[in-house]
C-alpha atoms as a PDB file:
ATOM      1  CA  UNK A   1      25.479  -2.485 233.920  1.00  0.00           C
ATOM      2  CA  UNK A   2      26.409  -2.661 237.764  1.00  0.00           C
ATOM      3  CA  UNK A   3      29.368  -4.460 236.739  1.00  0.00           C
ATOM      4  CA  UNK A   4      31.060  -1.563 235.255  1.00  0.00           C
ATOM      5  CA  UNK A   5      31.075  -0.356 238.729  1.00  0.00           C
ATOM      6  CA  UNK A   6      32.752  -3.523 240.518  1.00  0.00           C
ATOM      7  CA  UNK A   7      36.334  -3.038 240.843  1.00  0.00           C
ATOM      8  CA  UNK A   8      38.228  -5.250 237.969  1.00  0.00           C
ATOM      9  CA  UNK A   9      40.315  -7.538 240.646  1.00  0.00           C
ATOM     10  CA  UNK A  10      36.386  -8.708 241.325  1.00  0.00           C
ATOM     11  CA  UNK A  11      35.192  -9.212 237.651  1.00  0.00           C
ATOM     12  CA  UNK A  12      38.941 -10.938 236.242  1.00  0.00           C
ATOM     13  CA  UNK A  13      37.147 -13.675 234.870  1.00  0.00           C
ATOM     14  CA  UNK A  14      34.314 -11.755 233.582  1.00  0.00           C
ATOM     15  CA  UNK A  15      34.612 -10.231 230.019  1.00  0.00           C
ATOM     16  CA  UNK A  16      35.241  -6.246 229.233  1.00  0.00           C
ATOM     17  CA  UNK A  17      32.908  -3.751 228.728  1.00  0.00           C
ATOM     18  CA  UNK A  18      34.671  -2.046 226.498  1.00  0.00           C
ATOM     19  CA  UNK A  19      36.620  -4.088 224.672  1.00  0.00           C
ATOM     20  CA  UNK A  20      33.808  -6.971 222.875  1.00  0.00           C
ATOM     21  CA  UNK A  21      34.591 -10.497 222.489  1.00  0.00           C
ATOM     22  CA  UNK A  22      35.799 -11.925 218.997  1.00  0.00           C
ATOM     23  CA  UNK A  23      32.287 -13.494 217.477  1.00  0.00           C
ATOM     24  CA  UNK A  24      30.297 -10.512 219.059  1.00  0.00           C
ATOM     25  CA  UNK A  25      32.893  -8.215 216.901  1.00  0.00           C
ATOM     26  CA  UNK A  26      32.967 -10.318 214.018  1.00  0.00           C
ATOM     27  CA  UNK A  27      29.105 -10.261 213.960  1.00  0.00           C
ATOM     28  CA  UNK A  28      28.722  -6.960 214.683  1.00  0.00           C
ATOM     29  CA  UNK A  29      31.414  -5.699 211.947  1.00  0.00           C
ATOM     30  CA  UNK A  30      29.463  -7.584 209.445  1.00  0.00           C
ATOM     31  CA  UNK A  31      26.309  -6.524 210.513  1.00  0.00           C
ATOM     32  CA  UNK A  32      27.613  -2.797 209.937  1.00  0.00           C
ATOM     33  CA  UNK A  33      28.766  -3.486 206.710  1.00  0.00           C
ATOM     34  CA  UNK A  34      25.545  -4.821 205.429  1.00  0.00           C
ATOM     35  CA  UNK A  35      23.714  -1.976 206.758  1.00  0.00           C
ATOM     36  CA  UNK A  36      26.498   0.414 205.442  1.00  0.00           C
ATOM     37  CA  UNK A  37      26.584  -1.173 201.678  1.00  0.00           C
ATOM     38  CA  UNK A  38      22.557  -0.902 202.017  1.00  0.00           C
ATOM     39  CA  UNK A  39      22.978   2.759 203.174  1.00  0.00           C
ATOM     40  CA  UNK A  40      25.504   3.311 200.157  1.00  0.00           C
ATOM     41  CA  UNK A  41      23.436   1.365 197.610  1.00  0.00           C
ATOM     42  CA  UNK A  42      19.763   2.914 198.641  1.00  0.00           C
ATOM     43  CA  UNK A  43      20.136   5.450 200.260  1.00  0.00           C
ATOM     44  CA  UNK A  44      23.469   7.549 198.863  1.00  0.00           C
ATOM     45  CA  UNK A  45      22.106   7.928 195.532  1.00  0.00           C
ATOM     46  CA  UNK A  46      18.665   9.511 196.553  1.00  0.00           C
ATOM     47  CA  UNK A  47      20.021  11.536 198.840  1.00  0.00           C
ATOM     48  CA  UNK A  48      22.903  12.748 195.750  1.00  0.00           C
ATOM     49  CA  UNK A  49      19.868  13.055 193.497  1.00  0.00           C
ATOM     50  CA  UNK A  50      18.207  15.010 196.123  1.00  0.00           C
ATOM     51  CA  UNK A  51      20.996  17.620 196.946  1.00  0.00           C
ATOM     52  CA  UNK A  52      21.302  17.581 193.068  1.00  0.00           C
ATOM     53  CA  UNK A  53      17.995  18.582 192.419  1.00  0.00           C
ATOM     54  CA  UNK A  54      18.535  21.344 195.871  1.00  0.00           C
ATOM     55  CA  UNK A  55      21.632  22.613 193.707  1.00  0.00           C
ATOM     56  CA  UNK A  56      20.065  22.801 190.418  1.00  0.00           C
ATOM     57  CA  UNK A  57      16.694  25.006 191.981  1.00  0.00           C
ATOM     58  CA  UNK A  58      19.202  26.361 193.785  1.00  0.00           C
ATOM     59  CA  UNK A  59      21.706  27.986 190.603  1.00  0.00           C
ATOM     60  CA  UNK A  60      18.338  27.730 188.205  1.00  0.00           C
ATOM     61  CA  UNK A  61      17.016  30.270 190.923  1.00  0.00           C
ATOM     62  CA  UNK A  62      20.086  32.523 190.920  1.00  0.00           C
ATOM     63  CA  UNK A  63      20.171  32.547 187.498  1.00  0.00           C
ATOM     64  CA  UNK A  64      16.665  33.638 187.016  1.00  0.00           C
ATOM     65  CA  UNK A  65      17.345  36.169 189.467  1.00  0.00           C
ATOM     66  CA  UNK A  66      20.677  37.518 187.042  1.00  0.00           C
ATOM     67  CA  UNK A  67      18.262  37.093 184.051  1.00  0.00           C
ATOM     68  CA  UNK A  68      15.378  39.554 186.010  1.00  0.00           C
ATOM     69  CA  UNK A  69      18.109  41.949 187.177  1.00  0.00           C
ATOM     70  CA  UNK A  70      19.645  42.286 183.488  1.00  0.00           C
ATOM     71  CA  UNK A  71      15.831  42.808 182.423  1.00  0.00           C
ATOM     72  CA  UNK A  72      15.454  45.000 184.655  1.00  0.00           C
ATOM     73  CA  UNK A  73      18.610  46.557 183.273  1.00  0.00           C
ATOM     74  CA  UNK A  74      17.464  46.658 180.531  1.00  0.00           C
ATOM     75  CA  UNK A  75      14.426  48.090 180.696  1.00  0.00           C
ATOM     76  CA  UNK A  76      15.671  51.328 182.387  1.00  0.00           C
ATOM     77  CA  UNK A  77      18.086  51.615 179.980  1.00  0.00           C
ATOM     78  CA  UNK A  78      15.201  51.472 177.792  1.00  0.00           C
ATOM     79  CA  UNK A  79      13.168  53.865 179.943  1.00  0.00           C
ATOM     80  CA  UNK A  80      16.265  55.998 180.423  1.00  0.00           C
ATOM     81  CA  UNK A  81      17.009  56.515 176.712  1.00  0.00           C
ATOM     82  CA  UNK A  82      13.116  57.235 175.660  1.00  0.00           C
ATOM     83  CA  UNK A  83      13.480  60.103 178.735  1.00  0.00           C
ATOM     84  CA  UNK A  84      16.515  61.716 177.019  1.00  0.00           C
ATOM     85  CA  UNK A  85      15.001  61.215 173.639  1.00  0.00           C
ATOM     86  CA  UNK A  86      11.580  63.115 174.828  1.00  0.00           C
ATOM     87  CA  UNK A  87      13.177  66.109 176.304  1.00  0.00           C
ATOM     88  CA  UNK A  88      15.769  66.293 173.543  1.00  0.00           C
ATOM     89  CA  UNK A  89      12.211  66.219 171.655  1.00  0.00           C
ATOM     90  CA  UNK A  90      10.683  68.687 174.246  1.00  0.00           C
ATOM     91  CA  UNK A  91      13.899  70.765 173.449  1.00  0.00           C
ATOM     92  CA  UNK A  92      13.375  70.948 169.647  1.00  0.00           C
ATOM     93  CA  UNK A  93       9.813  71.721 170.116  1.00  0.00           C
ATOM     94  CA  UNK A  94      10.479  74.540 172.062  1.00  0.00           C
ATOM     95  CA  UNK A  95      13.345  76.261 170.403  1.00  0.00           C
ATOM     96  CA  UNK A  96      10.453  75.205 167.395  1.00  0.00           C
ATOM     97  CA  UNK A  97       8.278  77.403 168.978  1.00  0.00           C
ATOM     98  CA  UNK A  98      10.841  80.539 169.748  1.00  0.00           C
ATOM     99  CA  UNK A  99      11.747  80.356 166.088  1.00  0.00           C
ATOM    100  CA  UNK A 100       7.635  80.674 165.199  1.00  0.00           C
ATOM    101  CA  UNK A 101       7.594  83.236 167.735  1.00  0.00           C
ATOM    102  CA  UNK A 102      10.658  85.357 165.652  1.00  0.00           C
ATOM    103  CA  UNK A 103       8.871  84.846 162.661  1.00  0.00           C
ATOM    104  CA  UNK A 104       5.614  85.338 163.800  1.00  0.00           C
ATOM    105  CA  UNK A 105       6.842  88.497 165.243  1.00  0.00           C
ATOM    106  CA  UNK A 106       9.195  90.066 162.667  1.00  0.00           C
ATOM    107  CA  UNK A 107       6.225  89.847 160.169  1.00  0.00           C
ATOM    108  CA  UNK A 108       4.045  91.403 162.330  1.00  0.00           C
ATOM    109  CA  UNK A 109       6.466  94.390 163.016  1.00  0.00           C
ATOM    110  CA  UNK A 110       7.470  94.427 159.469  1.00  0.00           C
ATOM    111  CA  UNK A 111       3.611  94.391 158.910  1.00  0.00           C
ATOM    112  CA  UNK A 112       3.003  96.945 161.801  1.00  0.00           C
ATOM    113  CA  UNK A 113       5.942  99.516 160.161  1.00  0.00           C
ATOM    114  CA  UNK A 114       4.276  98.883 156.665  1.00  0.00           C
ATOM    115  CA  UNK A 115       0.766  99.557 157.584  1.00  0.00           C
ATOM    116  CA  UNK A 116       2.714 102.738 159.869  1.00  0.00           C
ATOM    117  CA  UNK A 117       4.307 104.029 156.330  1.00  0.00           C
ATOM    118  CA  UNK A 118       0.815 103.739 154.033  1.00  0.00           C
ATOM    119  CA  UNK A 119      -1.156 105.509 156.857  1.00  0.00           C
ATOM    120  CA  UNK A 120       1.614 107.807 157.150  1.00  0.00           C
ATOM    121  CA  UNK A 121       1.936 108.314 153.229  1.00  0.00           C
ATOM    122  CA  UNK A 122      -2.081 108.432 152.822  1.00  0.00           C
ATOM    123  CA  UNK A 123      -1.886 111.436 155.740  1.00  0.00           C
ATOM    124  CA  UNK A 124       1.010 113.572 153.903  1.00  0.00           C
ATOM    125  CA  UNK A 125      -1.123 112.978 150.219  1.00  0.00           C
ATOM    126  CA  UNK A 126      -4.509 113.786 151.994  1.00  0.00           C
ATOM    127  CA  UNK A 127      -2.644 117.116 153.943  1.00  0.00           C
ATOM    128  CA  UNK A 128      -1.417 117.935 150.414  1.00  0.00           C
ATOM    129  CA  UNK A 129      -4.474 117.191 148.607  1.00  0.00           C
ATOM    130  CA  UNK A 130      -5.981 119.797 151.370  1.00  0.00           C
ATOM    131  CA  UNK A 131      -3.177 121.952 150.774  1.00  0.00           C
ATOM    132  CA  UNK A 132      -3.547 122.694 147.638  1.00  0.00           C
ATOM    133  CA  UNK A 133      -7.157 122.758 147.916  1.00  0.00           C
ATOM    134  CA  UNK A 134      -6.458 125.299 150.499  1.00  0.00           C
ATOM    135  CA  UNK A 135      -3.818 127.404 148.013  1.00  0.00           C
ATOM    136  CA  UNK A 136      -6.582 127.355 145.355  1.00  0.00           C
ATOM    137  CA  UNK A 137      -9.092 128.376 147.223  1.00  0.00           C
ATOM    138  CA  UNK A 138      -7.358 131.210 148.845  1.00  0.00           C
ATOM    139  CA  UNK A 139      -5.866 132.034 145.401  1.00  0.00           C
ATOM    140  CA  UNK A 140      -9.341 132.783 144.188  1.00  0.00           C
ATOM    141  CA  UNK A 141     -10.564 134.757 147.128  1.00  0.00           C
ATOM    142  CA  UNK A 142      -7.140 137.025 147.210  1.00  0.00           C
ATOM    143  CA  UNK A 143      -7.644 137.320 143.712  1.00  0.00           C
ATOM    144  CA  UNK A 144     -10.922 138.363 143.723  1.00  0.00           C
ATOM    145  CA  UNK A 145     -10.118 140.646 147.021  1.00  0.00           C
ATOM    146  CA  UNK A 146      -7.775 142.040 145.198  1.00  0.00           C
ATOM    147  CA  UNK A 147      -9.285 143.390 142.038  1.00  0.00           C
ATOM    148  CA  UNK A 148     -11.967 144.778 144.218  1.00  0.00           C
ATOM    149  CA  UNK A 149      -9.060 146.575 145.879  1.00  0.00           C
ATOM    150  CA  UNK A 150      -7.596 147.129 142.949  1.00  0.00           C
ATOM    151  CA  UNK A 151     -10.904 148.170 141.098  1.00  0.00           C
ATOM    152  CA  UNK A 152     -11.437 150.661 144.032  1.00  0.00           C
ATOM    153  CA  UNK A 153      -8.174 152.245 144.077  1.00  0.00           C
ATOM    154  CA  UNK A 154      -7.900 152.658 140.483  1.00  0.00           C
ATOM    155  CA  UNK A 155     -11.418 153.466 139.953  1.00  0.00           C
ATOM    156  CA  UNK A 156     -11.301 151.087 136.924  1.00  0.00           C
ATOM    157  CA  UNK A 157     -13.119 147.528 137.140  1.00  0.00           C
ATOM    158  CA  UNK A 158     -11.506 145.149 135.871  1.00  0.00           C
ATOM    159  CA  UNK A 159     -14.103 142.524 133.225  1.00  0.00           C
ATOM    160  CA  UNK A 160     -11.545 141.038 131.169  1.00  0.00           C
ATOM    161  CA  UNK A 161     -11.151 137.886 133.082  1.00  0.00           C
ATOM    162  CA  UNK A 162      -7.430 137.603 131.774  1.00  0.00           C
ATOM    163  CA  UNK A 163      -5.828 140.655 132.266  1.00  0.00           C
ATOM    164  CA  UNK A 164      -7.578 139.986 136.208  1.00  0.00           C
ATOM    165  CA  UNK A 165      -6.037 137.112 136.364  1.00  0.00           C
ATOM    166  CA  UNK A 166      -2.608 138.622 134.705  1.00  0.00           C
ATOM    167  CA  UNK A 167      -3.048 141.142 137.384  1.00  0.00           C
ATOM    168  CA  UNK A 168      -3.686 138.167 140.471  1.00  0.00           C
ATOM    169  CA  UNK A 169      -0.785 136.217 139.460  1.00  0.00           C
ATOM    170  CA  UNK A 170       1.761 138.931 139.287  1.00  0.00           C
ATOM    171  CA  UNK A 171       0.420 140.231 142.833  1.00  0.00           C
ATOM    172  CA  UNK A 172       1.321 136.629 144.803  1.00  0.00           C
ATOM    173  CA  UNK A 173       4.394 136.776 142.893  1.00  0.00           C
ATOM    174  CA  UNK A 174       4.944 139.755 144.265  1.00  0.00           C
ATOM    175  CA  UNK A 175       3.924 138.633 147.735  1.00  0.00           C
ATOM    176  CA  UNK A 176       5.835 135.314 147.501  1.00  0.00           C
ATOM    177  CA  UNK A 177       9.256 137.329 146.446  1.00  0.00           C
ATOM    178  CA  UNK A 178       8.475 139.435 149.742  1.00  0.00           C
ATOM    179  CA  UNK A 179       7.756 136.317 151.819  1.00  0.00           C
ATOM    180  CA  UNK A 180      11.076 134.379 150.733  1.00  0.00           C
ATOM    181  CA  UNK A 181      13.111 137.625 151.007  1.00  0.00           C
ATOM    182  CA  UNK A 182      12.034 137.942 155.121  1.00  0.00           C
ATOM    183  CA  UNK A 183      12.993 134.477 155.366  1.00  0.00           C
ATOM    184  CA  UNK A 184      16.028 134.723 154.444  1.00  0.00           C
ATOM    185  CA  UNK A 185      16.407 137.780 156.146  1.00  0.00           C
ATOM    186  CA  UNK A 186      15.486 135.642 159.804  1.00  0.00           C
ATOM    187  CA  UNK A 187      17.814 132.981 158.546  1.00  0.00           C
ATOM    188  CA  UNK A 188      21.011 135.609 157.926  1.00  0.00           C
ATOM    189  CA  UNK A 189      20.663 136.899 161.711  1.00  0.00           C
END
């Protein structure tokens, strides 16, 4: 190794460093070949196999990974469409429910207004039931006040139940004629 350091008119008879003699590069070639055609025969096809194998886990991993995305996909599609499909059916029960609540509600009013109308017709029979109770009643007392008025002034009583009640009649005629006639009369001014 010293040598490479002597200047070369020294060393002239001495062989090259750099450049090998014949049989050492004769040897030396073959012994690369053999170890390259071991290399190629052993080792190349392992190591092809191996990177192989690297590739194959490699795209098997990616594909997995487009196989999980488009399941994932497809399961919020999935979830997506059951959403819409529960609020469209969260829609329909509630406009469900407003139409029960119309119904629900017109029959009561309709109920309300009839049971208004029966209380209201039961009210104008029972104030006419009273009514004419009332008419009657004072009917008999008038009359009877007035054939005892009647009886008095005349000095006459009156037993015959019929002509009385001949003379009763024709005296709220009498008073109904002068009633209407003063009504009228209020209207006309």
């Amino acid at each position: 190794m010293l040598s490479a350091f002597v200047p070369s008119a020294v060393t002239a008879s001495t062989p090259s460093l750099l450049i090998p003699a014949v049989p050492d590069l004769v040897w030396g070639s073959l012994a690369f070949i053999l170890v390259l055609v071991f290399v190629i025969w052993k080792f190349l096809p392992r190591m092809n196999a191996m990177l192989d194998a690297r590739s194959d886990a490699i795209e098997g991993g990616l594909k997995r990974a487009e196989e999980a995305q488009a399941g994932a996909q497809q399961a919020l599609e999935n979830y997506n469409s059951q959403l819409a499909e529960a609020r469209a059916e969260a829609a329909r029960i509630r406009e469900e429910a407003r139409e029960d609540a119309k119904k629900i509600r017109a029959e009561l009013v309709e109920q309300a207004t009839a049971d208004a109308a029966r209380i209201v017709a039961n009210a104008q029979m029972q104030i006419e039931a009273e009514r004419t109770s009332a008419l009657i009643s004072l009917r008999s007392e008038v009359g009877t006040l007035a054939l005892d008025l009647a009886s008095g002034v005349i000095g006459e009583a009156f037993d015959d139940d019929k002509r009385a009640s001949a003379y009763v009649d024709r005296f709220l005629a009498d008073m109904e004629m002068v009633q209407s006639a003063e009504a009228k009369a209020k209207a006309n001014r």
